[in-house]
C-alpha atoms as a PDB file:
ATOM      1  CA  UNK A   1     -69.379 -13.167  49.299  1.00  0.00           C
ATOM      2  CA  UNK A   2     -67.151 -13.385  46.265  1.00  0.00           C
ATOM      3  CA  UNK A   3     -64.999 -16.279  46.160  1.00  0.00           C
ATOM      4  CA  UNK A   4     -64.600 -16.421  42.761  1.00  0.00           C
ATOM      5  CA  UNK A   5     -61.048 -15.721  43.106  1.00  0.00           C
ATOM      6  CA  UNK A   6     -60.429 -18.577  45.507  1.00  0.00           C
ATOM      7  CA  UNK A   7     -57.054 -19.487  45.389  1.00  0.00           C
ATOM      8  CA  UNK A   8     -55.326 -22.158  47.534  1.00  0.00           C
ATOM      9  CA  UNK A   9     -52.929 -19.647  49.493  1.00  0.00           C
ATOM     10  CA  UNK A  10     -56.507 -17.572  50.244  1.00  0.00           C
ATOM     11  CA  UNK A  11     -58.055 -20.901  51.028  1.00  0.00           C
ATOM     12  CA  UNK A  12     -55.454 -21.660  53.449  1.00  0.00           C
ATOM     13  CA  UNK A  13     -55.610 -18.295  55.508  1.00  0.00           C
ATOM     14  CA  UNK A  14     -59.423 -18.739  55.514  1.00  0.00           C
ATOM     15  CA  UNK A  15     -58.520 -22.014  57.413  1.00  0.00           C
ATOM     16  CA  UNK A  16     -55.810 -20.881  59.304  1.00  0.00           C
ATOM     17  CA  UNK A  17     -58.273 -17.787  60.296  1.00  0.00           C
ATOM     18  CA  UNK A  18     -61.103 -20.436  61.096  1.00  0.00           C
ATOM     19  CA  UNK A  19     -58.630 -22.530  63.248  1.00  0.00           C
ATOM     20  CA  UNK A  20     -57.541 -19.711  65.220  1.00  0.00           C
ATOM     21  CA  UNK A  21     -60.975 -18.380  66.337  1.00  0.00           C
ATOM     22  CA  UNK A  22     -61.363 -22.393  67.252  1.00  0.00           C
ATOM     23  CA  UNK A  23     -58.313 -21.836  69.357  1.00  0.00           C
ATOM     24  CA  UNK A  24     -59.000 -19.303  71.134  1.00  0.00           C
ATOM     25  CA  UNK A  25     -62.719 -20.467  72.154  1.00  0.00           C
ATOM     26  CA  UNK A  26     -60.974 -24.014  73.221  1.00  0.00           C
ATOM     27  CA  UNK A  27     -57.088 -23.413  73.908  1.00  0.00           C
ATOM     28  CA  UNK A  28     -56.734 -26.790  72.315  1.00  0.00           C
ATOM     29  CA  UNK A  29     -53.229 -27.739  72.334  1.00  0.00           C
ATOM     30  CA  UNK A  30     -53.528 -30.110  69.896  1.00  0.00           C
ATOM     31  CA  UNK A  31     -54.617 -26.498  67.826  1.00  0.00           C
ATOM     32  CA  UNK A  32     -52.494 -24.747  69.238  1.00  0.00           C
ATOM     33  CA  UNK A  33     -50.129 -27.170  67.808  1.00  0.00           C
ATOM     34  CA  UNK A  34     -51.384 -27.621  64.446  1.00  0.00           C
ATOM     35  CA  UNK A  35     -51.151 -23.600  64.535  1.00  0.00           C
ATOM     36  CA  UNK A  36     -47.415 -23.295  64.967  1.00  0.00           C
ATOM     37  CA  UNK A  37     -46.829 -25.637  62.455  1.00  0.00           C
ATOM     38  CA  UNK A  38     -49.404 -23.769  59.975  1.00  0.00           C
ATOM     39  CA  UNK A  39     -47.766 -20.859  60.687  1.00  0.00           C
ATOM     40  CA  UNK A  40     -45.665 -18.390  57.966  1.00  0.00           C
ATOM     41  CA  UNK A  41     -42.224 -17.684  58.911  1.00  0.00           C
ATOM     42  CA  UNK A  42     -40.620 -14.347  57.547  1.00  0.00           C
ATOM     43  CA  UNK A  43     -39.611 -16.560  54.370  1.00  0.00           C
ATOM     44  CA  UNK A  44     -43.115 -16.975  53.146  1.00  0.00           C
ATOM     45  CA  UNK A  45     -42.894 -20.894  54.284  1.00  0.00           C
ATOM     46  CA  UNK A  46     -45.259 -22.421  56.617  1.00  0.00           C
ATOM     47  CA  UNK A  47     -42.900 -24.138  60.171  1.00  0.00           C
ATOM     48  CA  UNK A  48     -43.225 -27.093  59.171  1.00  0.00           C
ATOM     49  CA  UNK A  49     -42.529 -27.704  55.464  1.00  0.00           C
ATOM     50  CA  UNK A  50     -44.714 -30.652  54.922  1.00  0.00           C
ATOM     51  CA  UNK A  51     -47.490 -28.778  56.137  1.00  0.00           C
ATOM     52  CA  UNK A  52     -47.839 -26.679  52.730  1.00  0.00           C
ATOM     53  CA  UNK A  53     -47.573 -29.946  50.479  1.00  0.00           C
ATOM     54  CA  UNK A  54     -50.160 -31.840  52.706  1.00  0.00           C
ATOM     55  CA  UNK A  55     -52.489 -28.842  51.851  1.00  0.00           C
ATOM     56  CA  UNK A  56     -51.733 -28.601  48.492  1.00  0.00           C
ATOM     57  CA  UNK A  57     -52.598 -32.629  48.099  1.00  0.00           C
ATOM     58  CA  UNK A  58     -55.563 -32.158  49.386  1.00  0.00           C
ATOM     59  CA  UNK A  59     -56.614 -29.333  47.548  1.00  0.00           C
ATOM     60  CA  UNK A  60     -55.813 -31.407  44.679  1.00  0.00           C
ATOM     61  CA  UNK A  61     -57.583 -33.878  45.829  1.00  0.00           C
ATOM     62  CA  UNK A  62     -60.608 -31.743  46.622  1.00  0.00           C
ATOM     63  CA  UNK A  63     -59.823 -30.087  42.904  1.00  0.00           C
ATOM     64  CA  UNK A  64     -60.255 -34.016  40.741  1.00  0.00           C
ATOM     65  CA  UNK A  65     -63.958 -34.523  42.791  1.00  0.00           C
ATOM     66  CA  UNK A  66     -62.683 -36.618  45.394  1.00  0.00           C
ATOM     67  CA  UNK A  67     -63.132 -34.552  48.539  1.00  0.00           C
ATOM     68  CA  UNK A  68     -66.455 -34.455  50.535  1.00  0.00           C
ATOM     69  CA  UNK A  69     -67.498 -33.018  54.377  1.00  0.00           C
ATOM     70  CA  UNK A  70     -68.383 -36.471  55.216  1.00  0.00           C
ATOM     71  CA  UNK A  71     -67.177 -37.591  58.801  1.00  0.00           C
ATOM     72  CA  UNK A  72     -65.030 -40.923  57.810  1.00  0.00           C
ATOM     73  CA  UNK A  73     -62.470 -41.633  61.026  1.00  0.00           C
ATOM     74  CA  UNK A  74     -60.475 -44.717  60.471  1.00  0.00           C
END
């Protein structure tokens, strides 16, 4: 697997890929939810706006060291 060319628009449809499969296994509305909102309208911008500069902080964030796959729920 080369992911040497990683960048966060890739990253993103790897999620949105991931999240979809997840879907479909669960029918989640919550997902399916999440999904709409994720998704790319004919303008190249995700539904919902906000949804692009949450990912983009948090690639960022993942980016300085400060991300980690450890369950925290507040």
């Amino acid at each position: 697997m080369n992911t040497e060319n990683l960048t966060p628009e890739i990253a993103y449809l790897a999620m949105y890929e991931f999240l979809v499969e997840l879907y479909q296994r669960t029918e989640s509305d919550e997902l399916g939810s999440l999904l709409g909102n994720m998704s790319y309208l004919a303008d190249g911008e995700t539904a919902d706006p906000a949804v692009w500069k949450d990912w983009m902080r948090c690639v960022d964030k993942v980016l300085a060291g400060r991300g980690d796959a450890e369950l925290k729920l507040r």
